[in-house]
C-alpha atoms as a PDB file:
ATOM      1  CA  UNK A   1      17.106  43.255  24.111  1.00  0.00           C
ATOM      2  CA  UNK A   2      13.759  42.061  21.762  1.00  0.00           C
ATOM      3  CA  UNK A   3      12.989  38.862  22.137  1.00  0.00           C
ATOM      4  CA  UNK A   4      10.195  37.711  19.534  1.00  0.00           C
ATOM      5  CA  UNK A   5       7.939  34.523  19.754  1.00  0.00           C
ATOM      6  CA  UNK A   6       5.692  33.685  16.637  1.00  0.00           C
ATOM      7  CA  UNK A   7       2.873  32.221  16.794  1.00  0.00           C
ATOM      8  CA  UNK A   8      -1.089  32.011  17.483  1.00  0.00           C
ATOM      9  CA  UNK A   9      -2.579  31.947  20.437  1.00  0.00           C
ATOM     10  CA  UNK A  10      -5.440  29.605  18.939  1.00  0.00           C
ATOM     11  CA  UNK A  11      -4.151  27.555  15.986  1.00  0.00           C
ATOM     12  CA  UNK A  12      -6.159  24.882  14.306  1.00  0.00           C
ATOM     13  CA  UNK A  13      -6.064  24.952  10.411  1.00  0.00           C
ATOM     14  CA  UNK A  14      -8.151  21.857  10.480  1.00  0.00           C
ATOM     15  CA  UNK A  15     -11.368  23.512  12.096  1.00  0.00           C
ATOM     16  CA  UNK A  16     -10.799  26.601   9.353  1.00  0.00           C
ATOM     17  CA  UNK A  17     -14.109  28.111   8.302  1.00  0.00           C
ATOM     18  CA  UNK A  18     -13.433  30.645   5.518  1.00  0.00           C
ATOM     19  CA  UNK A  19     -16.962  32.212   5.607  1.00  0.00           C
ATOM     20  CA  UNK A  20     -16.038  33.670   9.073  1.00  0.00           C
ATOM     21  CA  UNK A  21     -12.850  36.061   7.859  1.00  0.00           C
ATOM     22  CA  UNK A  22     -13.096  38.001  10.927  1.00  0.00           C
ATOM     23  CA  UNK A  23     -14.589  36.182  13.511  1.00  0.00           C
ATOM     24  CA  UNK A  24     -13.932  32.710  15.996  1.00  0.00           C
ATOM     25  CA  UNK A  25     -15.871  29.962  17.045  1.00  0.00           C
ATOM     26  CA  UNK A  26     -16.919  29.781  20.583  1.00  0.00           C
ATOM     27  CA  UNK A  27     -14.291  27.590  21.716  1.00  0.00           C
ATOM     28  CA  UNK A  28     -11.427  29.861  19.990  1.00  0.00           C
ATOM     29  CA  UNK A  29     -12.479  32.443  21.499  1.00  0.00           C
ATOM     30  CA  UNK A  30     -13.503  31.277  25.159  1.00  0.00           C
ATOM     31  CA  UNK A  31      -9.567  29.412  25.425  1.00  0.00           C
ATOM     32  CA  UNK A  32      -7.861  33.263  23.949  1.00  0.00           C
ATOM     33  CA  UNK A  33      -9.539  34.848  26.393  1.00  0.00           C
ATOM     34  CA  UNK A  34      -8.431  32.557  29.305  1.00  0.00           C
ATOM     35  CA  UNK A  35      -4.771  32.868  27.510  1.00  0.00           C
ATOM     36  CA  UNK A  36      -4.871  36.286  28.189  1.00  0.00           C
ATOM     37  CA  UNK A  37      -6.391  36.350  31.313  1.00  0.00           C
ATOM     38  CA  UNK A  38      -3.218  34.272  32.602  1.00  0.00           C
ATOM     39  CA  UNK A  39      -0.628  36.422  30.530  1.00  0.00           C
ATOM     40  CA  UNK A  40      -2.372  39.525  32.766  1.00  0.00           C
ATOM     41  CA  UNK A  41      -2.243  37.456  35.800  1.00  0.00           C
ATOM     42  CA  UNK A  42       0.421  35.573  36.505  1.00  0.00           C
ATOM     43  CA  UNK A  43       2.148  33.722  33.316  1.00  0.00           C
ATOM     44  CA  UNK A  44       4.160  31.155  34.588  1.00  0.00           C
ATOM     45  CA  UNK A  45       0.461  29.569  35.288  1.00  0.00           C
ATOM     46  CA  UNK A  46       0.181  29.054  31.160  1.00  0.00           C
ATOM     47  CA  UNK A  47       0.505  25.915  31.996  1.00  0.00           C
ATOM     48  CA  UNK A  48      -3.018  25.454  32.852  1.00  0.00           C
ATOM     49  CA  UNK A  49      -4.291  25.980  29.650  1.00  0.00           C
ATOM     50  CA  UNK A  50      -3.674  22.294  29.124  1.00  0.00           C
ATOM     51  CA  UNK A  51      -6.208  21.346  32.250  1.00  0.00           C
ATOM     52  CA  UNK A  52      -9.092  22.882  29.660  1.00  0.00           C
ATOM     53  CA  UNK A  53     -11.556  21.190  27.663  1.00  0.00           C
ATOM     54  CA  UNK A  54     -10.850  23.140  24.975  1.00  0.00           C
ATOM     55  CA  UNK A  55      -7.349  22.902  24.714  1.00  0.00           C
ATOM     56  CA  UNK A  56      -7.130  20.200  22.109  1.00  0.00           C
ATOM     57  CA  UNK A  57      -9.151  22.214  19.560  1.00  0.00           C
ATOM     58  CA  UNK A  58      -6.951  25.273  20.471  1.00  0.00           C
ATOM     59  CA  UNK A  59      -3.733  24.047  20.099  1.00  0.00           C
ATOM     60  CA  UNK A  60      -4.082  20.891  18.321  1.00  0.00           C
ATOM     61  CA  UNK A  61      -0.200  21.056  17.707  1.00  0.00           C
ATOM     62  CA  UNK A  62       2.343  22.558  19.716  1.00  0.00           C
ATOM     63  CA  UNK A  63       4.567  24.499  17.373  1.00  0.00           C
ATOM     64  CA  UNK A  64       2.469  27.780  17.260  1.00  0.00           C
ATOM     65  CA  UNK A  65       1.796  27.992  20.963  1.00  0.00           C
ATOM     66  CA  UNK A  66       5.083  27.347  22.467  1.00  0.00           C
ATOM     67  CA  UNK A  67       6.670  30.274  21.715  1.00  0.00           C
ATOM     68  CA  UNK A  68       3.894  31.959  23.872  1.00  0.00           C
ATOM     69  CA  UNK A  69       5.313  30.375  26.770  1.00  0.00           C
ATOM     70  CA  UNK A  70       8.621  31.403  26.038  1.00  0.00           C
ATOM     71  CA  UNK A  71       7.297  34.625  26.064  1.00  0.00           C
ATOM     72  CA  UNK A  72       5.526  34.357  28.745  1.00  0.00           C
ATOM     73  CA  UNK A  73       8.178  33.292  30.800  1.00  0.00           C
ATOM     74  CA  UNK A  74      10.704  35.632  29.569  1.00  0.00           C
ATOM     75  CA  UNK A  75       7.907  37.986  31.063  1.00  0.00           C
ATOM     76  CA  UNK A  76       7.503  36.459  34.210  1.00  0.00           C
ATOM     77  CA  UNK A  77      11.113  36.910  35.068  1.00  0.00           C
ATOM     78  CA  UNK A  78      11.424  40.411  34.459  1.00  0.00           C
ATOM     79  CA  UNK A  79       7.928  40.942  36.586  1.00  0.00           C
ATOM     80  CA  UNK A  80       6.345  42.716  33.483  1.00  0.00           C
ATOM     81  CA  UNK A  81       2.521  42.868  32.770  1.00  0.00           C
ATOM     82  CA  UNK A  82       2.101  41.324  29.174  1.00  0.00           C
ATOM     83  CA  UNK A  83       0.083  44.362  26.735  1.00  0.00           C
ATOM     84  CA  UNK A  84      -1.662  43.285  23.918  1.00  0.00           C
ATOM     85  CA  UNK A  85       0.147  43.929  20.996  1.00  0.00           C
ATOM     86  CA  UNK A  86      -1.991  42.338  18.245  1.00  0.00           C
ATOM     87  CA  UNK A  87      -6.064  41.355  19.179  1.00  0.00           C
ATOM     88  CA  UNK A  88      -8.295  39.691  16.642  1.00  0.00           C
ATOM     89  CA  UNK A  89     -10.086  36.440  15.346  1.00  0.00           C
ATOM     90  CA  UNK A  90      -9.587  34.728  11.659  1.00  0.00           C
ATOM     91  CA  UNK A  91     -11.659  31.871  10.000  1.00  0.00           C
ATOM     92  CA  UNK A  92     -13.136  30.640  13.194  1.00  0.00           C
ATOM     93  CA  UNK A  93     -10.119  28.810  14.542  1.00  0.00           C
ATOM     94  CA  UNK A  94      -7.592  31.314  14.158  1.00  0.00           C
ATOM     95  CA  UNK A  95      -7.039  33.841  17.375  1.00  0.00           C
ATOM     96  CA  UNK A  96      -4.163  36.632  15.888  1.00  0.00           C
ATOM     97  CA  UNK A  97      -3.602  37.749  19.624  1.00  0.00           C
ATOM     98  CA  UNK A  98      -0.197  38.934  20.365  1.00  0.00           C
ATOM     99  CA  UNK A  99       1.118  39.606  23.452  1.00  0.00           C
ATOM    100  CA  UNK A 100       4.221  42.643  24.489  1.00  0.00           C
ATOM    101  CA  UNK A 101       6.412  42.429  27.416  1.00  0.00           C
ATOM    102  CA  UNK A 102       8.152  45.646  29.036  1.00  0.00           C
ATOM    103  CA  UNK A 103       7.220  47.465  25.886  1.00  0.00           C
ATOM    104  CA  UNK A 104       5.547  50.814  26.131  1.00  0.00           C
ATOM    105  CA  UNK A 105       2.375  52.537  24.137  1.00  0.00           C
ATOM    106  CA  UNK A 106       0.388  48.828  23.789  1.00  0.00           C
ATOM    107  CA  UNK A 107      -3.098  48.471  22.462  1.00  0.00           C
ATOM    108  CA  UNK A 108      -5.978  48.203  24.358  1.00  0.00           C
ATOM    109  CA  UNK A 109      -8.355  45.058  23.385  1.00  0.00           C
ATOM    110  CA  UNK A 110     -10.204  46.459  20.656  1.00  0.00           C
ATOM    111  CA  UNK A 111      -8.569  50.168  20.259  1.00  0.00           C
ATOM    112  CA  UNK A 112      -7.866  50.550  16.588  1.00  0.00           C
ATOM    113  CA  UNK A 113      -4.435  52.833  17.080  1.00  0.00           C
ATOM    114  CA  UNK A 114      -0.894  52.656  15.489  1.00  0.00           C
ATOM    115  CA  UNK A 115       0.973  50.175  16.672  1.00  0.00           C
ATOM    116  CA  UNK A 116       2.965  50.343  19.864  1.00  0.00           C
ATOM    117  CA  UNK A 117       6.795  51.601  20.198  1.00  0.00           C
ATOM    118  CA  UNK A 118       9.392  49.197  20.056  1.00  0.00           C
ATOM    119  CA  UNK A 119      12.398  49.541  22.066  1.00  0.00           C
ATOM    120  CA  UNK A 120      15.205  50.689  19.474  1.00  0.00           C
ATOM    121  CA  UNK A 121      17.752  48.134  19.356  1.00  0.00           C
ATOM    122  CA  UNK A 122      21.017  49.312  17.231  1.00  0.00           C
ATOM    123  CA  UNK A 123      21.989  47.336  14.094  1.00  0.00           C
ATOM    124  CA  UNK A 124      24.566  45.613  15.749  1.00  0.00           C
ATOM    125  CA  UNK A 125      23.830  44.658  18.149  1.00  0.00           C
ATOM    126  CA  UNK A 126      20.427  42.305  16.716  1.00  0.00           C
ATOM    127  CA  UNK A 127      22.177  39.336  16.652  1.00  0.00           C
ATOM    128  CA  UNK A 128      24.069  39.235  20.242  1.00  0.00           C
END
């Protein structure tokens, strides 16, 4: 089964700064990297994200961080390790991290390689 959740770790179009294409402000990056520190450690703690001072300029609306904690959870169950999928910054308040449960050949944080394996799902069998 693939199970998909779009969606930014660190979404705030208000705090966009389009002379920093590649890059994040402090605060973006600083709440990602707790993100992932909790998707590595123990997920169903995502919660805490909230308890940080940062949180409100992270996630200044819900919609593109919830599906991370469907994710997350989804993860949690199965007792999978997340893998970084996706890794980046954009426009200073953009993180394009992406996380992978229970799938194979993941990124490392910074490796530049193909992206990973997908399990192969048949045709039809993608909308069960």
């Amino acid at each position: 089964m693939l199970i998909i959740g779009s969606g930014n770790v660190v979404h705030n179009l208000r705090a966009v700064d389009w002379s920093q294409p590649d890059s994040a402000y402090d605060w973006a990056q600083s709440f990602d990297a707790a993100a992932c520190e909790l998707l590595h450690g123990d997920p169903t703690d995502l919660g805490r994200l909230e308890d940080r001072a940062d949180y409100r300029l992270a996630v200044p609306t819900p919609d593109h961080f919830l599906p991370l904690a469907y994710v997350a959870g989804l993860g949690a169950a199965e007792h999978e390790e997340a893998q970084v999928l996706v890794d980046g910054y954009a426009m200073g308040s953009l993180s394009m991290s992406a996380y992978t449960f229970g799938c194979k050949n993941t990124l490392a944080v910074g490796d530049s390689q193909p992206a990973p394996v997908l399990p192969k799902v048949p045709a039809d069998e993608t909308n069960v």
